[in-house]
C-alpha atoms as a PDB file:
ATOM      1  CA  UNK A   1      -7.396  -0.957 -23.930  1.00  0.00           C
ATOM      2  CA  UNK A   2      -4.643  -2.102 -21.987  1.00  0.00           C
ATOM      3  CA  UNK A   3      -4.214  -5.609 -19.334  1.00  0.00           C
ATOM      4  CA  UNK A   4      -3.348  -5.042 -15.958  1.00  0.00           C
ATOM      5  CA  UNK A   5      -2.571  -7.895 -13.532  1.00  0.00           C
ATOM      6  CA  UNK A   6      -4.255  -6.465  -9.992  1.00  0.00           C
ATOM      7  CA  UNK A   7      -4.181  -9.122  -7.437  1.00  0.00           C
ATOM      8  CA  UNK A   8      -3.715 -12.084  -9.123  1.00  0.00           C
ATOM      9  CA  UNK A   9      -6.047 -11.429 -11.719  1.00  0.00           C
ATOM     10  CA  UNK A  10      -5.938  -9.869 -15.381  1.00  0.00           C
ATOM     11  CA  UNK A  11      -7.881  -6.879 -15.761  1.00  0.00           C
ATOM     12  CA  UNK A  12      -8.742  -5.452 -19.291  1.00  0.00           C
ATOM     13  CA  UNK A  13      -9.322  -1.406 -18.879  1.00  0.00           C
ATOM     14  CA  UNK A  14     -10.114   1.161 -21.052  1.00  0.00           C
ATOM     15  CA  UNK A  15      -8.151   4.173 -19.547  1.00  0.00           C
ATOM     16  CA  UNK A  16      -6.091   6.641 -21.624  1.00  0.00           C
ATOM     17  CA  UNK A  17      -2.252   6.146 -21.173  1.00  0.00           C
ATOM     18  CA  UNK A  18      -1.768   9.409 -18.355  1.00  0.00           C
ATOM     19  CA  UNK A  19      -4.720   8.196 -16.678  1.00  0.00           C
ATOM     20  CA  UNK A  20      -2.806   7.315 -12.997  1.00  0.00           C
ATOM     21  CA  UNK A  21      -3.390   4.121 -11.649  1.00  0.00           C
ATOM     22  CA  UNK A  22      -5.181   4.903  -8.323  1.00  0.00           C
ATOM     23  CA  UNK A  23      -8.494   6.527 -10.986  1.00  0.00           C
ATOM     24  CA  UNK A  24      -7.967   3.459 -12.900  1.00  0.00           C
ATOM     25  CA  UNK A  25      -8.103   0.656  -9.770  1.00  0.00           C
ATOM     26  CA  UNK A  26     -11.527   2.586  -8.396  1.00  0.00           C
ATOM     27  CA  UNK A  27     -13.335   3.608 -11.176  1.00  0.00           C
ATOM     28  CA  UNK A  28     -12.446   1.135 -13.934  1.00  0.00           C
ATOM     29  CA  UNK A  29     -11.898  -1.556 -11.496  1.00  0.00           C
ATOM     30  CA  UNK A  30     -14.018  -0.717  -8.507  1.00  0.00           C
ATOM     31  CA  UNK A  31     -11.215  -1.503  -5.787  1.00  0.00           C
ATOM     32  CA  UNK A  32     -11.508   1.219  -2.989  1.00  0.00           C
ATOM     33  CA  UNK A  33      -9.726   0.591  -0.702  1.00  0.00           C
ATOM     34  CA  UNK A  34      -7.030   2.479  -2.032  1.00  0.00           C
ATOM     35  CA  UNK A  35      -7.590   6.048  -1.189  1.00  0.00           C
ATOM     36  CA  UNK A  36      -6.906   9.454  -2.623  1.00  0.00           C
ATOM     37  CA  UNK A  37      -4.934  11.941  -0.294  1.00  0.00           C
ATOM     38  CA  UNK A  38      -3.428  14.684  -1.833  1.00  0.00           C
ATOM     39  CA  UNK A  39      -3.076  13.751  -5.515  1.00  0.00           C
ATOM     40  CA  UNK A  40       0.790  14.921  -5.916  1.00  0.00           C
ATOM     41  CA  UNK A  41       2.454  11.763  -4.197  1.00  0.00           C
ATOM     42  CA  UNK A  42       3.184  13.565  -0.817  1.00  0.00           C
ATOM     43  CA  UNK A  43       1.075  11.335   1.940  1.00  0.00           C
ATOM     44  CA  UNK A  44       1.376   7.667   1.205  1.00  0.00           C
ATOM     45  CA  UNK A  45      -2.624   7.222   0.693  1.00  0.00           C
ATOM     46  CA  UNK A  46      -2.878   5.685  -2.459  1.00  0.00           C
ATOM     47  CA  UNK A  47       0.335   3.793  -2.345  1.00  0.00           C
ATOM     48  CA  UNK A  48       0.074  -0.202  -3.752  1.00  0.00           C
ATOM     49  CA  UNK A  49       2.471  -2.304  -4.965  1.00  0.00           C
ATOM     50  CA  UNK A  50       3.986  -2.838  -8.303  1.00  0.00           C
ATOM     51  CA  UNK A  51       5.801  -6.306  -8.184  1.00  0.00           C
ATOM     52  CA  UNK A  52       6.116  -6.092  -4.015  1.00  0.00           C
ATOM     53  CA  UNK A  53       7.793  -2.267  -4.601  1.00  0.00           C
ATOM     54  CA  UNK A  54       5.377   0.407  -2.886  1.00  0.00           C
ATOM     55  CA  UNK A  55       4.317   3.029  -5.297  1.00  0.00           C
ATOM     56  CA  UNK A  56       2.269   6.304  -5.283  1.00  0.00           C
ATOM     57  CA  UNK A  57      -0.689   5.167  -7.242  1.00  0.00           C
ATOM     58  CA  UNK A  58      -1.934   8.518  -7.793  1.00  0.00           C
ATOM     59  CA  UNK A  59       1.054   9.444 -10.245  1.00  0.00           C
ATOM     60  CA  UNK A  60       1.882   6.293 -11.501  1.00  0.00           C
ATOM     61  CA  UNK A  61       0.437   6.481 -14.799  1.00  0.00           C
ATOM     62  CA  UNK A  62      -1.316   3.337 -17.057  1.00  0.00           C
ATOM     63  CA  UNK A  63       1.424   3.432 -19.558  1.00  0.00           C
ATOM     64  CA  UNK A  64       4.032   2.870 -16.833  1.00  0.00           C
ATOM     65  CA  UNK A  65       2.515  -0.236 -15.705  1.00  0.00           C
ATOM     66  CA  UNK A  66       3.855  -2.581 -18.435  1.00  0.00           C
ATOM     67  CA  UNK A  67       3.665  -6.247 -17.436  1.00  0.00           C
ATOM     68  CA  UNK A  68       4.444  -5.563 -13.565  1.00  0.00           C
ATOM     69  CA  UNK A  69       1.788  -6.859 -11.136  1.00  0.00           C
ATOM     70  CA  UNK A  70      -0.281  -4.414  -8.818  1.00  0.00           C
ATOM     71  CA  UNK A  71      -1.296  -5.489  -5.359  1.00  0.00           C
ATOM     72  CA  UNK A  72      -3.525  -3.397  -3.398  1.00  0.00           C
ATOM     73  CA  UNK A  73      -4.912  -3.349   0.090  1.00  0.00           C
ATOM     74  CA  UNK A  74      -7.510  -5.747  -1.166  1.00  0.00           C
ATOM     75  CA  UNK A  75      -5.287  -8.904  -1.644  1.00  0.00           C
ATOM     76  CA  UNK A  76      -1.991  -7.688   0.813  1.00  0.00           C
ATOM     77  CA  UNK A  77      -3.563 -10.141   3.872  1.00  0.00           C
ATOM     78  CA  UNK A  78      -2.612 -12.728   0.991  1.00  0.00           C
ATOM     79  CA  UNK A  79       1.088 -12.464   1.295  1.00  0.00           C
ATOM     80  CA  UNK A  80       3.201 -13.105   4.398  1.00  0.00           C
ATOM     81  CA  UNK A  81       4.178 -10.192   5.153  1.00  0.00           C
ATOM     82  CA  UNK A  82       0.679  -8.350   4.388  1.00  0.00           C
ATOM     83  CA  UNK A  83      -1.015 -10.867   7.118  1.00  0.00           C
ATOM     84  CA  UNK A  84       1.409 -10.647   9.907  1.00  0.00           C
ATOM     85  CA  UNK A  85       0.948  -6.812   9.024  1.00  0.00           C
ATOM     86  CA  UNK A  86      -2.457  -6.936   8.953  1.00  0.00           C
ATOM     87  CA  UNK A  87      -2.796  -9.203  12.570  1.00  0.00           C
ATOM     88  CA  UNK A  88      -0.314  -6.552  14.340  1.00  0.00           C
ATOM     89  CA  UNK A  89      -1.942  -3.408  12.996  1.00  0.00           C
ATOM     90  CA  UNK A  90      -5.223  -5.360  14.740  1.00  0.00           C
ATOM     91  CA  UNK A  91      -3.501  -6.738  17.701  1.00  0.00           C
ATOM     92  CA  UNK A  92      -2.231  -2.913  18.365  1.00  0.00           C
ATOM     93  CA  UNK A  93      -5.132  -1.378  17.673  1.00  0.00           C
ATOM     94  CA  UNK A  94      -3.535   0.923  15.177  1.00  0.00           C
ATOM     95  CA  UNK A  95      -6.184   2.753  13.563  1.00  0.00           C
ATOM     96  CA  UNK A  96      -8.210   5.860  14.480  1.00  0.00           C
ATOM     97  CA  UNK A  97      -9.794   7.125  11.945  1.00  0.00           C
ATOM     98  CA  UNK A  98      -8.962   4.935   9.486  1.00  0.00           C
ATOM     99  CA  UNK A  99      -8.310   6.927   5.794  1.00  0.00           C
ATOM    100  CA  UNK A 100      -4.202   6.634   5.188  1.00  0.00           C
ATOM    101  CA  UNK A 101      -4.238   3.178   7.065  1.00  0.00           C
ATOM    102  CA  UNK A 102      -4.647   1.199   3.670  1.00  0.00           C
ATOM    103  CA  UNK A 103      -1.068   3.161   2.485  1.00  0.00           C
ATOM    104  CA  UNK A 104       0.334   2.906   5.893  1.00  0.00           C
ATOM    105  CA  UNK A 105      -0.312  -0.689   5.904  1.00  0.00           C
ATOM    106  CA  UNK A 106       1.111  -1.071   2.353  1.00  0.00           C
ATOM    107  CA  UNK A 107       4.473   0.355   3.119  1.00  0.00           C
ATOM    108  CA  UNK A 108       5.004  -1.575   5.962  1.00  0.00           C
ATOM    109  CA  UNK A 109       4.228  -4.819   4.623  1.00  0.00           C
ATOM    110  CA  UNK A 110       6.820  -3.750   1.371  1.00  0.00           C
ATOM    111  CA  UNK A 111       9.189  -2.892   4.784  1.00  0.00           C
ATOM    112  CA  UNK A 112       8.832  -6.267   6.693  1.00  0.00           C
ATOM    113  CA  UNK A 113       9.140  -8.841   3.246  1.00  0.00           C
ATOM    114  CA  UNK A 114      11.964  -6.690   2.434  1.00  0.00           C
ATOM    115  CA  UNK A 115      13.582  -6.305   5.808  1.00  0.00           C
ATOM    116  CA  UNK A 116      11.986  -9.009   8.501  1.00  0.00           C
ATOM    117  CA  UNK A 117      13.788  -7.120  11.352  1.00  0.00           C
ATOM    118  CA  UNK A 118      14.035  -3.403  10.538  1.00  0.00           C
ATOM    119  CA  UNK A 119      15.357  -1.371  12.683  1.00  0.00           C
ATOM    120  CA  UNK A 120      14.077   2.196  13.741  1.00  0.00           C
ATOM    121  CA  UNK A 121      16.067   4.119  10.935  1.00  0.00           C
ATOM    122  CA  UNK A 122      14.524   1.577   8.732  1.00  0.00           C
ATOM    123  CA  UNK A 123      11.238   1.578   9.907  1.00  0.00           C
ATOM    124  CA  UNK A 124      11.586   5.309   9.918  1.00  0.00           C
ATOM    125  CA  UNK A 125      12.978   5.471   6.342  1.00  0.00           C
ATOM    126  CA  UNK A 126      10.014   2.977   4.831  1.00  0.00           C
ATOM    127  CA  UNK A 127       7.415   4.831   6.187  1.00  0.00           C
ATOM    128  CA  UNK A 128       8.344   8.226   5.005  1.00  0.00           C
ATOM    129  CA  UNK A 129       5.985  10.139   3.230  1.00  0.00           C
ATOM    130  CA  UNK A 130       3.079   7.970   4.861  1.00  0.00           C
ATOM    131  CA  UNK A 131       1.344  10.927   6.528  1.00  0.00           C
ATOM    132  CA  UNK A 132      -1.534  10.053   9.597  1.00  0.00           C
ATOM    133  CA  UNK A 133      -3.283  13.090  10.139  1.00  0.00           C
ATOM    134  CA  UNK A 134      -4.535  11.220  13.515  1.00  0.00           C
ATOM    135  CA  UNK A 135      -0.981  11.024  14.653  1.00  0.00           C
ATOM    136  CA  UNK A 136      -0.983   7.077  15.301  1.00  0.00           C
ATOM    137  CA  UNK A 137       2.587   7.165  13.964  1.00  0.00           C
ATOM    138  CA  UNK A 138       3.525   5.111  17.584  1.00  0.00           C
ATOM    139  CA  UNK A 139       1.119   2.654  17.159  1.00  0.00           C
ATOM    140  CA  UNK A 140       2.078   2.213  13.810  1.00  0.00           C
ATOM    141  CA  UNK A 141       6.042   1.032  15.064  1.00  0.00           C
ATOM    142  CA  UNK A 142       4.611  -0.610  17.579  1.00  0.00           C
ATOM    143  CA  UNK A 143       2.764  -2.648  14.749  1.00  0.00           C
ATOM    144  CA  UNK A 144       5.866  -2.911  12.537  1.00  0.00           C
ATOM    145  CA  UNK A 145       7.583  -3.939  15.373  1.00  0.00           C
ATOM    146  CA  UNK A 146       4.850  -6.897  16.471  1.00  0.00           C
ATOM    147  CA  UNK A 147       4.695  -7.814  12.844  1.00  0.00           C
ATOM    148  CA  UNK A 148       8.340  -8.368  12.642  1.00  0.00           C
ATOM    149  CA  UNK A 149       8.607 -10.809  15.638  1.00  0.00           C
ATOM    150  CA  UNK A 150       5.722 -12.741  14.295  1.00  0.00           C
ATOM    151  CA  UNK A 151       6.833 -16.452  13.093  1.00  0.00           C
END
């Protein structure tokens, strides 16, 4: 049994040490909005964050957690950066189909509380990795852009 903080709250799990922490948030948990991709870290799907940092939930296993606090899609809209995220990904109309959106969205908002005015490289450089199969990768900018101004 081990404690996880997820979102503000403390979450007792039963879930063997290697057991990675995107299994552990759906099935233990029941949070699904953080989505399997490709398993081996490569497109950006399951990515949270571990004390604001975005991680690859899908090999970040239990026993690497420690005391550092998870936030997934669920609870991003309640930090500043997640909601002006959030509004711009709206406001542009980013989403097509919808699946790597939740990572997408999770690596920007790590981007803008890190960086409130990134510039392309950075934007590029954050969003690495964060694979759309729909190609909305300029609406996404645009978004990251939007959020950026927002006050």
């Amino acid at each position: 049994m081990q404690t996880i903080n997820i979102n503000g709250e403390d979450h007792t799990v039963d879930a063997p040490p290697d057991m990675p922490l995107l299994w552990v948030l759906r099935d233990r948990v029941g949070l699904m909005g953080t989505k399997f991709g490709c398993g081996i870290a490569q497109c950006g799907a399951c990515t949270v964050h571990l004390d604001g940092v975005p991680v690859r939930s899908c090999v970040m296993p239990m026993a690497a957690i420690g005391a550092r606090k998870v936030t997934t899609i669920e609870a991003i809209g309640t930090t500043p950066a997640g909601r002006k995220v959030q509004k711009a990904w709206l406001d542009i109309d980013v989403v097509q189909c919808g699946y790597c959106q939740s990572g997408q969205i999770m690596s920007a908002a790590a981007l803008i509380a890190a960086n409130p005015n990134p510039s392309d490289a950075d934007i590029d450089a954050a969003m690495a990795g964060n694979i759309c199969r729909c190609g909305t990768y300029l609406r996404i900018r645009a978004a990251i852009k939007k959020a950026a101004q927002e006050r």
